[in-house]
N, C-alpha and C. Protein backbone atom coordinates (compact mmCIF):
# COMPACT_ATOMS: atom_id res chain seq x y z
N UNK A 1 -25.06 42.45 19.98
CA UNK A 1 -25.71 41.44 19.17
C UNK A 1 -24.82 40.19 19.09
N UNK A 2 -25.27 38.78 19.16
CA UNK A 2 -24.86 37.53 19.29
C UNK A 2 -24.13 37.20 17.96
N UNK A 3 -22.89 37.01 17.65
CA UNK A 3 -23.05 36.63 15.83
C UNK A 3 -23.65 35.24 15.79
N UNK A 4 -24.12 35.03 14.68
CA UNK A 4 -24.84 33.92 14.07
C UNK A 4 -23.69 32.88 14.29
N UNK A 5 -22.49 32.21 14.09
CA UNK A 5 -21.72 31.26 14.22
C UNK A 5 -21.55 30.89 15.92
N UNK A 6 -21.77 32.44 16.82
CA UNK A 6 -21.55 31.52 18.13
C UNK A 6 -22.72 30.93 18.52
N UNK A 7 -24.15 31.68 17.49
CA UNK A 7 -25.16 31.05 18.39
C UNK A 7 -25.43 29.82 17.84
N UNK A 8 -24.87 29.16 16.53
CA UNK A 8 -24.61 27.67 15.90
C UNK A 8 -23.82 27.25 17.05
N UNK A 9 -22.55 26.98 17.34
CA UNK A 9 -21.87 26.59 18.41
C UNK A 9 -22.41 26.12 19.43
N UNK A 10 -22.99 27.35 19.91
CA UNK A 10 -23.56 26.82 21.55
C UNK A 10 -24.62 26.28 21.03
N UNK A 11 -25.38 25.96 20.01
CA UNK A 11 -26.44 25.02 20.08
C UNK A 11 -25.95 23.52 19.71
N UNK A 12 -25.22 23.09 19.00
CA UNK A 12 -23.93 22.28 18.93
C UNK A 12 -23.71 21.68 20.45
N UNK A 13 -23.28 22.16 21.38
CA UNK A 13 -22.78 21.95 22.58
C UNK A 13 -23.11 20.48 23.01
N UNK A 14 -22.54 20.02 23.74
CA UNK A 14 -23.04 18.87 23.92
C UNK A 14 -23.86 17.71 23.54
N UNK A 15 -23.84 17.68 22.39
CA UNK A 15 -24.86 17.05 21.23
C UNK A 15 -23.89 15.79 21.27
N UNK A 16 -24.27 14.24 21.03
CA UNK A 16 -23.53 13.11 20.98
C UNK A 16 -22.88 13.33 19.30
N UNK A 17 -22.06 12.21 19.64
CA UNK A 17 -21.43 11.80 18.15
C UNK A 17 -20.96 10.57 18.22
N UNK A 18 -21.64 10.40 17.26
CA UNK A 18 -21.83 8.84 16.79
C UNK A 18 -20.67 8.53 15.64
N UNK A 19 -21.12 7.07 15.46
CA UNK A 19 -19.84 6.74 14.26
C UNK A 19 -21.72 6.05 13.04
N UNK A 20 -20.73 6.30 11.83
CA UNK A 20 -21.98 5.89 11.06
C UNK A 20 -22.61 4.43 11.20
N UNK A 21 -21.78 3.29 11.88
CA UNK A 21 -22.07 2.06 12.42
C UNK A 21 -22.72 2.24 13.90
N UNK A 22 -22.68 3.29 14.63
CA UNK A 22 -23.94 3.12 15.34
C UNK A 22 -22.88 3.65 16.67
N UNK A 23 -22.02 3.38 16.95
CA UNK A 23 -21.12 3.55 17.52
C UNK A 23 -20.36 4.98 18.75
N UNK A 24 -21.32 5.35 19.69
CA UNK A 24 -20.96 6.73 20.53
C UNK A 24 -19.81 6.71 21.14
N UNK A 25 -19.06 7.71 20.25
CA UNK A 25 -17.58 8.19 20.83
C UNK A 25 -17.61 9.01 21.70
N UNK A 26 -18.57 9.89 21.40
CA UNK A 26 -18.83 11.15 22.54
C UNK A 26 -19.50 12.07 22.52
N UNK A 27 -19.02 13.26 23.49
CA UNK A 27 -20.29 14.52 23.11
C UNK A 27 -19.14 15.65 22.88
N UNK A 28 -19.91 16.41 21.88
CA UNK A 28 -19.42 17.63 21.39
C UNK A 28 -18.70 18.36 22.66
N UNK A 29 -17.94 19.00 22.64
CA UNK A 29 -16.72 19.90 23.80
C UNK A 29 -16.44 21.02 23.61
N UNK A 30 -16.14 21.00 22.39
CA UNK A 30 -15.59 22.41 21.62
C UNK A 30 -15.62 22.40 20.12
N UNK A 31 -15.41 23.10 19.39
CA UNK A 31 -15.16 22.87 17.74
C UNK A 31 -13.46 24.01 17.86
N UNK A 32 -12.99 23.74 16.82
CA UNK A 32 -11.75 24.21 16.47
C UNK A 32 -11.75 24.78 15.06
N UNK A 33 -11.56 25.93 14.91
CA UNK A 33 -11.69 26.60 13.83
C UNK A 33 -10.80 27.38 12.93
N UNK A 34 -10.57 27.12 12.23
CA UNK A 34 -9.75 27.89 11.21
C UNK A 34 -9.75 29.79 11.55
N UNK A 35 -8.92 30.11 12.14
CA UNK A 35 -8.98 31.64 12.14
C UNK A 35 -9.28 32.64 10.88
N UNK A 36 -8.67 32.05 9.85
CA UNK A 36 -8.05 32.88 8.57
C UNK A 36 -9.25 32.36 7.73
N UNK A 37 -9.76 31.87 7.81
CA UNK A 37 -11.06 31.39 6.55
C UNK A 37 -12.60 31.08 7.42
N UNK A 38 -12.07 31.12 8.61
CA UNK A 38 -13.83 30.97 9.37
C UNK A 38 -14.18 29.65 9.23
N UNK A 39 -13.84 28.18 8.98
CA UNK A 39 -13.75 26.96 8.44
C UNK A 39 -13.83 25.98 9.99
N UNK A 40 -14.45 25.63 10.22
CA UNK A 40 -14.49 24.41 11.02
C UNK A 40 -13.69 23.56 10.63
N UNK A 41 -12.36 23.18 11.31
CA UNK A 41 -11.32 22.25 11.12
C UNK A 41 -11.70 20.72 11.81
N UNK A 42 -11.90 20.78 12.96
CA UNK A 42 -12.61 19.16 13.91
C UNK A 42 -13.14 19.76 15.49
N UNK A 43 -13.99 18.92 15.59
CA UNK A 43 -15.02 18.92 16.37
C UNK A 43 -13.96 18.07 17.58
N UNK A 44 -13.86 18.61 19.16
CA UNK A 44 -13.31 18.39 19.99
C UNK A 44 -14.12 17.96 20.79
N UNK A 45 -13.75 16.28 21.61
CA UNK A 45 -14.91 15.61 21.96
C UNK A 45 -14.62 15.33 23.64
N UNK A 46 -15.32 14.76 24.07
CA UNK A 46 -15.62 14.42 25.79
C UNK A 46 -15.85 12.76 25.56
N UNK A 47 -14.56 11.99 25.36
CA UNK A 47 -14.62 10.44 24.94
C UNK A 47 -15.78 10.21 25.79
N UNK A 48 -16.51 8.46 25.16
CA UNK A 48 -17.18 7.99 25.94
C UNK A 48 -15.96 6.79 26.02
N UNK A 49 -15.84 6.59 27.38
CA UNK A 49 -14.51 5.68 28.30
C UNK A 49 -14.97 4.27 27.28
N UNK A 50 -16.18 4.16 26.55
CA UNK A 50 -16.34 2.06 26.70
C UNK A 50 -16.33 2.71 24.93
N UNK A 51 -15.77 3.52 24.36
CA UNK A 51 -15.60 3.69 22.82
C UNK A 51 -14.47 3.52 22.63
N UNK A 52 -13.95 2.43 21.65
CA UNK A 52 -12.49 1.86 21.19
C UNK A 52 -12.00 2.92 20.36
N UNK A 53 -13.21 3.54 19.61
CA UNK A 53 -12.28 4.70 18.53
C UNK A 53 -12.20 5.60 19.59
N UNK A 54 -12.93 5.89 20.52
CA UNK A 54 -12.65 7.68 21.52
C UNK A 54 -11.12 7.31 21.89
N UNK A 55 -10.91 6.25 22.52
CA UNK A 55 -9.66 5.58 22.90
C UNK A 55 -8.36 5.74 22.19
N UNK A 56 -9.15 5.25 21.11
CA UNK A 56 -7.98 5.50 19.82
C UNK A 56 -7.41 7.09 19.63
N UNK A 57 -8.73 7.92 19.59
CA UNK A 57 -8.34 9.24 18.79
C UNK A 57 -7.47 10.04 20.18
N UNK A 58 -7.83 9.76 21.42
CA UNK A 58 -7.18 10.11 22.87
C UNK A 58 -5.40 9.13 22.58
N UNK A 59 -4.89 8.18 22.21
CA UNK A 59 -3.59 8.37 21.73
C UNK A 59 -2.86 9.41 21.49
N UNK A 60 -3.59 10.28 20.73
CA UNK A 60 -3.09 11.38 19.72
C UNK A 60 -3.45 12.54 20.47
N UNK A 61 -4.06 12.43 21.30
CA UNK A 61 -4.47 14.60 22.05
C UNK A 61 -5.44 14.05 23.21
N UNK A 62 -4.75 14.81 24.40
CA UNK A 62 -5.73 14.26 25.32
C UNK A 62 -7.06 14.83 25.18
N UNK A 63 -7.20 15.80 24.52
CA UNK A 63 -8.94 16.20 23.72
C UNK A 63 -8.52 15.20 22.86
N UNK A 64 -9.84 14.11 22.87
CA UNK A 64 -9.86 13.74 21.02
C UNK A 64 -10.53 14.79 20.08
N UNK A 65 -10.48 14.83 18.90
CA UNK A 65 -10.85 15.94 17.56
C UNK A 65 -11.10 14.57 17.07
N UNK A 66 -12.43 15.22 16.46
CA UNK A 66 -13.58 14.39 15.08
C UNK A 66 -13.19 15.39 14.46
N UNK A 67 -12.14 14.95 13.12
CA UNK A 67 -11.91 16.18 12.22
C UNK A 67 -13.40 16.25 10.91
N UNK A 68 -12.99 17.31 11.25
CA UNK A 68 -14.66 18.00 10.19
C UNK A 68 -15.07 17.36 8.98
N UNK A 69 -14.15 17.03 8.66
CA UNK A 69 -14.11 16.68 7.35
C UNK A 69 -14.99 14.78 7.17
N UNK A 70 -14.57 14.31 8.05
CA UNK A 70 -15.25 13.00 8.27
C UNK A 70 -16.49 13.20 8.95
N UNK A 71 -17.62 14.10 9.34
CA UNK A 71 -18.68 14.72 9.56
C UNK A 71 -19.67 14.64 7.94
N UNK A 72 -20.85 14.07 8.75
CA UNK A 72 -21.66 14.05 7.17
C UNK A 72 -22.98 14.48 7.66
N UNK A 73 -23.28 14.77 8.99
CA UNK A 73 -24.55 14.77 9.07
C UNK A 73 -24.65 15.19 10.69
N UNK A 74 -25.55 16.36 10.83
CA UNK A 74 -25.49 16.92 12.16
C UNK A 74 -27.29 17.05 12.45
N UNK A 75 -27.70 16.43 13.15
CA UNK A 75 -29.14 16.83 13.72
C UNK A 75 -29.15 16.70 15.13
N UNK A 76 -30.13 15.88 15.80
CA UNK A 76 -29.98 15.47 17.24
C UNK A 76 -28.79 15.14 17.49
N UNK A 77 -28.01 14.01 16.65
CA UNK A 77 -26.68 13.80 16.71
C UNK A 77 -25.90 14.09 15.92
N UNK A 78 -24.64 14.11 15.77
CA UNK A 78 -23.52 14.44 15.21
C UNK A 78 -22.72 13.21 14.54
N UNK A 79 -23.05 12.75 13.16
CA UNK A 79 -22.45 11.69 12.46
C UNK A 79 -20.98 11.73 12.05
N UNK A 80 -20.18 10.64 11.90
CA UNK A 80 -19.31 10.42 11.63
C UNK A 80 -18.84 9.64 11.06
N UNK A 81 -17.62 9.26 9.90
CA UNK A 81 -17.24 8.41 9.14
C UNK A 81 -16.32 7.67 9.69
N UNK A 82 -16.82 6.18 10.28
CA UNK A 82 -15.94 5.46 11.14
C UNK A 82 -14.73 5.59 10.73
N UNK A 83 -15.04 5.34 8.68
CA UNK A 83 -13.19 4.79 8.51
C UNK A 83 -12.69 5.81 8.37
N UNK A 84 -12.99 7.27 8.14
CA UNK A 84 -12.13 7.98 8.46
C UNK A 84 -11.18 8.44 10.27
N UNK A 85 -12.17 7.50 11.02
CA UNK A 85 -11.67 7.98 12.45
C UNK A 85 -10.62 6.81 13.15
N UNK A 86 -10.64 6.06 12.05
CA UNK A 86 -9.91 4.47 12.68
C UNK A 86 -8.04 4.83 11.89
C-alpha cells in the first residue's frame, strides 16, 4: 500500500512556483523533510534561468530550496512569499 504523504509528493512533482508578485522561479524537484517530526522543511526547485530570485537562492545550494515556511498557497501552482525569498 502507497502511504498517503508519498502519494501528496508525487502529485506535487513538477508543479510551477511562483512568487506572490507573479514572478516563476521554478518547478517543484523534490521537497525536503524533517525526518524526526514528518514536517516539510523547503521545497527544492529546478530554477527558471530568466528568474533573479531562482538566481539568487542558487548562490546558496546548487538545488535552490523555497523554504516551507514562506509557502502560502499550493493548487495548480505553488505560491510563495517574495520577501521572504529575497
Amino acid at each position: 500500500m502507497t502511504s498517503k504523504k508519498f502519494v501528496i509528493a508525487k502529485q506535487l512533482g513538477g508543479k510551477r512556483l511562483i512568487t506572490n508578485k507573479g514572478e516563476e522561479i521554478g518547478r517543484l524537484s523534490d521537497i525536503l523533510v524533517d525526518e524526526r517530526s514528518g514536517k516539510i522543511e523547503a521545497f527544492l526547485i529546478e530554477p527558471n534561468s530568466d528568474s533573479k530570485i531562482a538566481r539568487n537562492l542558487m548562490k546558496h545550494d546548487s538545488m535552490p530550496m523555497v523554504p516551507f515556511k514562506s509557502v502560502f498557497a499550493v493548487s495548480d501552482v505553488i505560491v510563495a512569499d517574495e520577501s521572504m525569498l529575497v
